[in-house]
Protein backbone atom coordinates (compact mmCIF):
# COMPACT_ATOMS: atom_id res chain seq x y z
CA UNK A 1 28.22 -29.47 39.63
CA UNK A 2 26.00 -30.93 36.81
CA UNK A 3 23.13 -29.86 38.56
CA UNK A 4 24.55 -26.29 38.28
CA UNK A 5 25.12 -26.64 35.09
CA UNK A 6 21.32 -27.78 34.47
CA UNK A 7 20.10 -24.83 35.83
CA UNK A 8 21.93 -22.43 34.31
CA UNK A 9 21.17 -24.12 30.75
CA UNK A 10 17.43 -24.16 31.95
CA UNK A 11 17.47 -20.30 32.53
CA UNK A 12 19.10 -19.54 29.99
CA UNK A 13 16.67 -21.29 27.69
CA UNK A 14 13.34 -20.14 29.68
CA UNK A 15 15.04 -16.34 29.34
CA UNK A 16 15.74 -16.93 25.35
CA UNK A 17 11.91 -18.23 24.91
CA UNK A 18 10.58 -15.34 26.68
CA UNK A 19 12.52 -13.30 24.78
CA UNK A 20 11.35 -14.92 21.34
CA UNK A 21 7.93 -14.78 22.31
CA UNK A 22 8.30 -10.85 23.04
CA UNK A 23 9.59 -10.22 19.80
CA UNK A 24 7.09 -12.50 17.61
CA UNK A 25 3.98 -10.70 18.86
CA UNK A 26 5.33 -7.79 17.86
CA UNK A 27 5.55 -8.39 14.66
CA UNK A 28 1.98 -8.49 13.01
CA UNK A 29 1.69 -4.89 14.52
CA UNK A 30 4.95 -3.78 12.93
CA UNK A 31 3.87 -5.69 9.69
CA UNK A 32 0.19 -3.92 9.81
CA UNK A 33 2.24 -0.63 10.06
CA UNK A 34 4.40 -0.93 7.08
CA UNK A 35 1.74 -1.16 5.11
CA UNK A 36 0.51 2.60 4.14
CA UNK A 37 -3.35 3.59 3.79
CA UNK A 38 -4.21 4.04 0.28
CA UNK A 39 -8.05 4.21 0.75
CA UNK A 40 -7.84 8.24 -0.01
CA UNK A 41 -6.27 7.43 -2.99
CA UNK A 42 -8.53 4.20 -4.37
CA UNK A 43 -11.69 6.43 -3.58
CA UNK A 44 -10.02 8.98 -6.15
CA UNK A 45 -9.34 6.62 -8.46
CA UNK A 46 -12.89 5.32 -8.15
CA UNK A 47 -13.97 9.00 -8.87
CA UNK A 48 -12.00 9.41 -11.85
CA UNK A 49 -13.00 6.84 -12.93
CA UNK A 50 -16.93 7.45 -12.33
CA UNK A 51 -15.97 10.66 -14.23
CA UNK A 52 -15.28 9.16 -17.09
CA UNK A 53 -17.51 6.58 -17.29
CA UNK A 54 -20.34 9.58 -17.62
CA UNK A 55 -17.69 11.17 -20.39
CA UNK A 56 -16.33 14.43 -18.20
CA UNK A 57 -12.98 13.56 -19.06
CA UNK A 58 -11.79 17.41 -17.80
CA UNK A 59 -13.70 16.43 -14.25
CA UNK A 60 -11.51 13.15 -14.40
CA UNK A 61 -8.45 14.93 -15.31
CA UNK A 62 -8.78 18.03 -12.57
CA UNK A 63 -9.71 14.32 -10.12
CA UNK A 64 -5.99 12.75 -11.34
CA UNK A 65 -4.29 15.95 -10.84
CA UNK A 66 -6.04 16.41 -6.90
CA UNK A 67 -5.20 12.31 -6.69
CA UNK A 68 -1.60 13.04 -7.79
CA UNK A 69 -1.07 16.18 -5.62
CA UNK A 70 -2.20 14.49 -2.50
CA UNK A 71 0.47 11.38 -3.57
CA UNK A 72 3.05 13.91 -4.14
CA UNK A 73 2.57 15.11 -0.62
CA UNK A 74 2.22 12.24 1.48
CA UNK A 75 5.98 11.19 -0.13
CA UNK A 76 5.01 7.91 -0.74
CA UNK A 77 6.34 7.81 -4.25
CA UNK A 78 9.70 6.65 -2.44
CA UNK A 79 7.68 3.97 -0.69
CA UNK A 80 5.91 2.60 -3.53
CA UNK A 81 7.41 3.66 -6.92
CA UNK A 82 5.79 1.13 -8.98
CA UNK A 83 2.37 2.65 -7.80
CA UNK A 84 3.45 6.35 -8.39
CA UNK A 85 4.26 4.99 -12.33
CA UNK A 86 1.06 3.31 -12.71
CA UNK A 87 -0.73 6.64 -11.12
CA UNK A 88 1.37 8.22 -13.97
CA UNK A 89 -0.25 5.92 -16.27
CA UNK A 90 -3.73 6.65 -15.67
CA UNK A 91 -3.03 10.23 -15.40
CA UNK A 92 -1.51 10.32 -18.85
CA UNK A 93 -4.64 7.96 -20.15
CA UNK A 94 -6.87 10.64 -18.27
CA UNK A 95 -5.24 13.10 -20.34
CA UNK A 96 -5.10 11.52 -23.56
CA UNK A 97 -9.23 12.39 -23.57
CA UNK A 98 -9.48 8.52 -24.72
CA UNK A 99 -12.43 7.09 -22.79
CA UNK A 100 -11.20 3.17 -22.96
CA UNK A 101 -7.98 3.85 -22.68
CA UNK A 102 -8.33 5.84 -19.29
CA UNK A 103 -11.41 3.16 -17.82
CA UNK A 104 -8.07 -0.04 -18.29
CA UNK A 105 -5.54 2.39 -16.83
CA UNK A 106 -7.75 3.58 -13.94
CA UNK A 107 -8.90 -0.37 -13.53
CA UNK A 108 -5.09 -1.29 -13.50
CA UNK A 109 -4.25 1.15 -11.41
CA UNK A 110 -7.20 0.54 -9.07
CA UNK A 111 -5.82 -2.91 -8.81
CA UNK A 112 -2.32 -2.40 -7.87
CA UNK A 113 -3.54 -0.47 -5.01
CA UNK A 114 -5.94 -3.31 -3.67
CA UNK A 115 -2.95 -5.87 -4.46
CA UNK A 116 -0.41 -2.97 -2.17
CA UNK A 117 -3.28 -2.57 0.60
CA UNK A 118 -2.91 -5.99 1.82
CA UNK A 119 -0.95 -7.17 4.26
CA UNK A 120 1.54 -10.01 2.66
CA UNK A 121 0.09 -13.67 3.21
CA UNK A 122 2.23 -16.01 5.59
């Protein structure tokens, strides 16, 4: 009778493991997955930004308004809303035809996105 016992116990254990083990791998995948690909929209950014650097502010501008489009579309917004409000940021400071003022909203928003793009740390 104990012996029964034992093994039941045993499988059970060896079947709750396997289990466990099944599950945790999956989960770097899954985490790698939530995690959306803003490379399209840094390299925008990083054009804008280039823009005005060499002073076309209206180049920069039309750049924000093809950056926010392609946001807009992809329905991330939802996703990540404190990103869409610092996009709206930089757009604005694009806008506002203020050189310095759009290079520290572009860099902010810039960094956001690298902070977003990477996978939380364990």
């Amino acid at each position: 009778m104990l012996t029964q016992t034992v093994l039941k116990h045993a499988f059970l254990a060896v079947a709750v493991s396997a289990m466990l083990c099944a599950f945790t791998s999956t989960l770097p995948a899954a985490q790698k997955a939530t995690t959306p690909d803003l490379k399209p929209y840094q390299t925008m950014a990083q054009d804008a930004l280039k823009l005005v650097a060499a002073k076309d502010m209206k180049g920069a501008s039309k750049k924000m308004d093809e950056l926010e489009g392609k946001w807009d579309a992809s329905g991330l917004e939802q996703t990540l809303p404190n990103v869409d409000s610092e996009m709206d940021a930089a757009k604005d400071a694009v806008k506002s035809g203020d050189p310095k003022k759009a290079t520290a909203e572009l860099n902010t928003y810039l960094g956001l996105l690298d902070r977003v793009s990477k996978p939380a740390k364990k």
